[in-house]
Protein backbone atom coordinates (compact mmCIF):
# COMPACT_ATOMS: atom_id res chain seq x y z
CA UNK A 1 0.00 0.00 0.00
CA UNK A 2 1.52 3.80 -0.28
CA UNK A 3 0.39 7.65 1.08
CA UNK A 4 -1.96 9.13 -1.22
CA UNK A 5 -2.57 12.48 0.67
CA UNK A 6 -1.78 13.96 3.83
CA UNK A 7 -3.94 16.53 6.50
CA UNK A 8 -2.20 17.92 9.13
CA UNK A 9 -4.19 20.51 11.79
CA UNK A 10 -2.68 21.93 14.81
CA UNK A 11 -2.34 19.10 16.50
CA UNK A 12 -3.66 15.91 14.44
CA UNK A 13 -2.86 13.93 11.71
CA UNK A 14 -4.74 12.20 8.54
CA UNK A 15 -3.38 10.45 6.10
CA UNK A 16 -5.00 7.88 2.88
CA UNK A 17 -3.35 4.69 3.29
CA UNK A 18 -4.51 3.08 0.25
CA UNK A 19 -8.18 3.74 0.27
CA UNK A 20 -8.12 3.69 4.41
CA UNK A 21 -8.11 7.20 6.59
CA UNK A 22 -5.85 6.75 9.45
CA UNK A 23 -5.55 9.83 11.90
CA UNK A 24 -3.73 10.24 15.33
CA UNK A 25 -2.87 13.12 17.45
CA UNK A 26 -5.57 15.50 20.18
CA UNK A 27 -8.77 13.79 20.03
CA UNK A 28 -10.59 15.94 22.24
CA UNK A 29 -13.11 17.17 20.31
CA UNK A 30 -13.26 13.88 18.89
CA UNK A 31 -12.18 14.68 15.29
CA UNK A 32 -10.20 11.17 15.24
CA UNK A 33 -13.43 9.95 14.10
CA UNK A 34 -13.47 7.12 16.07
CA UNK A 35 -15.85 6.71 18.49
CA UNK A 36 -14.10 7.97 21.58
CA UNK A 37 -12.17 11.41 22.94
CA UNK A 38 -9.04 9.71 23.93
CA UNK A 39 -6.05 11.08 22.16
CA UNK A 40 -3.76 8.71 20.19
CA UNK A 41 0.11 8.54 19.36
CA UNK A 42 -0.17 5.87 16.86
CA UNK A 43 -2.76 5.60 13.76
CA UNK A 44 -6.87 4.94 14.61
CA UNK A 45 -9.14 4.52 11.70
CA UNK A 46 -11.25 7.23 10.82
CA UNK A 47 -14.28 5.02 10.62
CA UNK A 48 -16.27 4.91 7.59
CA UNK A 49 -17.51 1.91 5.49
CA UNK A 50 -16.33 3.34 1.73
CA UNK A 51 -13.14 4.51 0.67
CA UNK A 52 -11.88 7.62 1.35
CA UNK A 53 -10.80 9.90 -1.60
CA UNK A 54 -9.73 13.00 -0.12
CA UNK A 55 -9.20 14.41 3.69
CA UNK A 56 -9.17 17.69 5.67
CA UNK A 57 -7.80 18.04 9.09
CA UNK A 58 -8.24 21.27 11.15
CA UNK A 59 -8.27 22.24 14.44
CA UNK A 60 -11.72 20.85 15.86
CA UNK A 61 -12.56 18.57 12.89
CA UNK A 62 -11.51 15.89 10.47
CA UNK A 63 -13.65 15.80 7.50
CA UNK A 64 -13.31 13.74 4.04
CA UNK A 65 -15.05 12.77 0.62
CA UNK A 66 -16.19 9.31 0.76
CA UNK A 67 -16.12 7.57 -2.64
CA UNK A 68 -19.68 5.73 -4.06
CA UNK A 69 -21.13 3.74 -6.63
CA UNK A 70 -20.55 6.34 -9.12
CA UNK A 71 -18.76 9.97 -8.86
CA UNK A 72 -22.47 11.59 -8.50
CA UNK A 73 -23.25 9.92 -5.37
CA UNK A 74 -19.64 10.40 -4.21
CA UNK A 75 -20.58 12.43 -0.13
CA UNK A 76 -18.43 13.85 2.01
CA UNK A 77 -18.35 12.74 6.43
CA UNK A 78 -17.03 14.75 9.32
CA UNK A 79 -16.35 14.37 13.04
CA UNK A 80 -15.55 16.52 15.74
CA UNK A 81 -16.96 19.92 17.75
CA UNK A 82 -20.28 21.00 16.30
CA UNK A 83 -20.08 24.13 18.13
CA UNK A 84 -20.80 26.54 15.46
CA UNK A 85 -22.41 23.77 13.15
CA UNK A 86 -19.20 23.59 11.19
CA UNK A 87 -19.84 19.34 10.33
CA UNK A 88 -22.49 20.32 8.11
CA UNK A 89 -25.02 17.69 9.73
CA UNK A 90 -27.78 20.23 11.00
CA UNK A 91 -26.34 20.00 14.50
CA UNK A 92 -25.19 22.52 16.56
CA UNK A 93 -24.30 21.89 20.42
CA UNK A 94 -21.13 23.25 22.63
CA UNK A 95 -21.16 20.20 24.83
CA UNK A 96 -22.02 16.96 22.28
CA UNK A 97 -18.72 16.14 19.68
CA UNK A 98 -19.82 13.67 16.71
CA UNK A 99 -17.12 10.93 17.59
CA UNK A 100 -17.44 8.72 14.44
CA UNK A 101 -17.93 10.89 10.43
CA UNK A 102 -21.54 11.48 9.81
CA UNK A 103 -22.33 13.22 5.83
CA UNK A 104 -22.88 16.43 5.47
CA UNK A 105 -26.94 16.70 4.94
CA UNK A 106 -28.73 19.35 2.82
CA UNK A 107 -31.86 21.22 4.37
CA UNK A 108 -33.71 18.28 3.20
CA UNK A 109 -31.32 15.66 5.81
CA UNK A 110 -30.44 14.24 2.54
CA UNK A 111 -26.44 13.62 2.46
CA UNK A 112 -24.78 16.12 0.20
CA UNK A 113 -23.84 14.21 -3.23
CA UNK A 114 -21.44 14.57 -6.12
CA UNK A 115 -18.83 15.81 -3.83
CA UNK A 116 -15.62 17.01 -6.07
CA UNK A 117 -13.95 19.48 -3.44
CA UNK A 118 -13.30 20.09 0.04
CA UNK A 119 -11.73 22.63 2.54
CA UNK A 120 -12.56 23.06 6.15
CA UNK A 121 -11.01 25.82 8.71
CA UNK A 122 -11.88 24.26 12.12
CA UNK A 123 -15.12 26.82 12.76
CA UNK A 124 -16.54 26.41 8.70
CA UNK A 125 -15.91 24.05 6.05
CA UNK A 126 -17.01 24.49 2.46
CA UNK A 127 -17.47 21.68 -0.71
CA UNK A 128 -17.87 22.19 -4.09
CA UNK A 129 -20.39 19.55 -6.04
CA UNK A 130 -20.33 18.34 -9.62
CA UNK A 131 -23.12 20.61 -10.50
CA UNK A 132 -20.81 23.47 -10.02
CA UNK A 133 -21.99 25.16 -6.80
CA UNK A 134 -20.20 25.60 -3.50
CA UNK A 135 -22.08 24.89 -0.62
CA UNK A 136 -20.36 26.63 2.77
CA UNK A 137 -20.98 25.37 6.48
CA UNK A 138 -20.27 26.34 10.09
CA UNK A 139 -19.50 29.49 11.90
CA UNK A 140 -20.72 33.11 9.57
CA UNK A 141 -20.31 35.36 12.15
CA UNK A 142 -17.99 37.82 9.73
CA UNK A 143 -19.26 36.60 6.72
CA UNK A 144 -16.95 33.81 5.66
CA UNK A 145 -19.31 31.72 4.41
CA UNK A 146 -19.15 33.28 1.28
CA UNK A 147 -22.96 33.80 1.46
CA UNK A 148 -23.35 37.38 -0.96
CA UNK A 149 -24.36 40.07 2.21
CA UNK A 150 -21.84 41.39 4.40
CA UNK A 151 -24.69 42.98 6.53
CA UNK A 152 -28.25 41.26 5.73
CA UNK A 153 -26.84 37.93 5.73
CA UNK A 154 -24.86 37.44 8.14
CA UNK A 155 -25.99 34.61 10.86
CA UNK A 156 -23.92 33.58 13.82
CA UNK A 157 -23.81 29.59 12.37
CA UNK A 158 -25.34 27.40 9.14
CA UNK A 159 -25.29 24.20 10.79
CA UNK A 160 -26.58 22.93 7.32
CA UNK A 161 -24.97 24.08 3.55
CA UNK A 162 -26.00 27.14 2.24
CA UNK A 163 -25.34 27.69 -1.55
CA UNK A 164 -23.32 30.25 -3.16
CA UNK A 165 -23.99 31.34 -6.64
CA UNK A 166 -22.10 33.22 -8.81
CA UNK A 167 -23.32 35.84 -11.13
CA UNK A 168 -23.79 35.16 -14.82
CA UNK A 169 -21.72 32.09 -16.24
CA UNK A 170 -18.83 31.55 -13.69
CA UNK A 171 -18.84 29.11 -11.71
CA UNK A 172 -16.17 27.69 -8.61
CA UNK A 173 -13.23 25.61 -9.55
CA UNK A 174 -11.63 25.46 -6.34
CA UNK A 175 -12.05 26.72 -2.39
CA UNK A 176 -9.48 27.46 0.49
CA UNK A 177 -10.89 28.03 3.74
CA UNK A 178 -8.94 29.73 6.94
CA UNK A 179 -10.27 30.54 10.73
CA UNK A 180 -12.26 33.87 9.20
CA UNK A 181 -11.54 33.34 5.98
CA UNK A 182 -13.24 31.76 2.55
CA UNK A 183 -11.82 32.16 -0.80
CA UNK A 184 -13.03 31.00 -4.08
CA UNK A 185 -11.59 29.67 -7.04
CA UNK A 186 -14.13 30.62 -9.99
CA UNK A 187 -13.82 29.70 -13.83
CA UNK A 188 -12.85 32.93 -15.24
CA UNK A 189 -9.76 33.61 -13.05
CA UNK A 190 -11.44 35.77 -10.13
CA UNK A 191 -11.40 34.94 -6.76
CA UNK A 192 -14.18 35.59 -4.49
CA UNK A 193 -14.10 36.35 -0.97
CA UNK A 194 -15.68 35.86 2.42
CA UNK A 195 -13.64 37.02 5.45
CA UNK A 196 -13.07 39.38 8.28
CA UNK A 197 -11.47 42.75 6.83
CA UNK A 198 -9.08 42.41 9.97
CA UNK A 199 -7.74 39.25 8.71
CA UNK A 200 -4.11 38.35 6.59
CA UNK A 201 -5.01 35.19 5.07
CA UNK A 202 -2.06 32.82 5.13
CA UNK A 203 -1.28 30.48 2.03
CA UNK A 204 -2.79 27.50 1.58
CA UNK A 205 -3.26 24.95 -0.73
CA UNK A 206 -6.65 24.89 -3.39
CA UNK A 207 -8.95 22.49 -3.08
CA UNK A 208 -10.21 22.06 -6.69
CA UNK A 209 -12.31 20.19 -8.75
CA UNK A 210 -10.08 19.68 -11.38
């Protein structure tokens, strides 16, 4: 078997073994996905039945695209705080962690499908799906999820995706998300933004669908 991709957050890390997600590290908030809050200095599976094509590790979750019977079904599971809703399962709660990945469900509790892309910041994660919209989860409280208002729209949490559409024909390619910050990838070149004008966004690496 061999390392196809690597997550690191502040103080865990994911790798794909193969099709497998192994993780280790601070489990506190129970983003080692599995099943318990106890810390670990060797690899535990992050425990889900399909294989894994893709990770992100931050600093309160571990979330990852979960391949399917075809690339249109392909979902995408997190575990960890659900604080500020930031797993994307409708949840929100400052005491309960999800220990083990549950998907990412639409308003409809329907798992998000056709997962291509995804980028999470520890307080809001965001995936793009094959029909070429980004859907943005988790903590909005200075507008990073990307949502289109910097004053009517902004909500303390989305514990569910929210849609972002672009005007006219453009449409997102790829997504990097940092505490505060979204930034978006679109077809024609331009990069859109949600974050907190205080902020210096850092680099990091795209998250495409491409």
């Amino acid at each position: 078997g061999h390392i196809r991709d690597v997550a690191i957050g502040d103080s865990r890390t994911c790798v794909i073994h193969d099709t497998e997600a192994l993780c280790w590290g601070n489990n506190d908030s129970g983003a080692l996905g599995n099943g318990t809050t106890e810390s670990s200095e060797t690899p535990v599976s992050f425990a889900t039945a399909h294989p894994i094509l893709d990770i992100e590790a931050s600093q309160t979750a571990t979330c990852a695209i979960v391949a399917s019977s075809a690339p249109q079904l392909d979902t995408a599971v997190c575990a960890g705080s659900q604080q500020y809703g930031m797993l994307g399962n409708g949840l929100i709660s400052t005491e309960a962690a999800q220990l083990t990945p549950q998907p990412i469900l639409k308003a409809d509790n329907f798992p998000l499908t056709g997962i291509v892309a995804l980028a999470h910041s520890g307080e809001h994660g965001c995936a793009i799906v094959e029909n070429r919209e980004l859907y943005c989860f988790g903590h909005n409280h200075v507008g990073q999820l990307v949502l289109g208002s910097e004053n009517s729209e902004l909500e303390i949490a989305y514990a569910t995706p929210s849609p972002f559409y672009p005007k006219g024909f453009d449409y997102p390619i790829g997504v990097a998300t940092l505490p505060l910050v979204t930034c978006v990838l679109l077809a024609s070149g331009k990069i859109r933004r949600g974050l907190a004008r205080r902020s210096r966004p850092r680099s990091r690496s795209w998250r495409g669908s491409g």
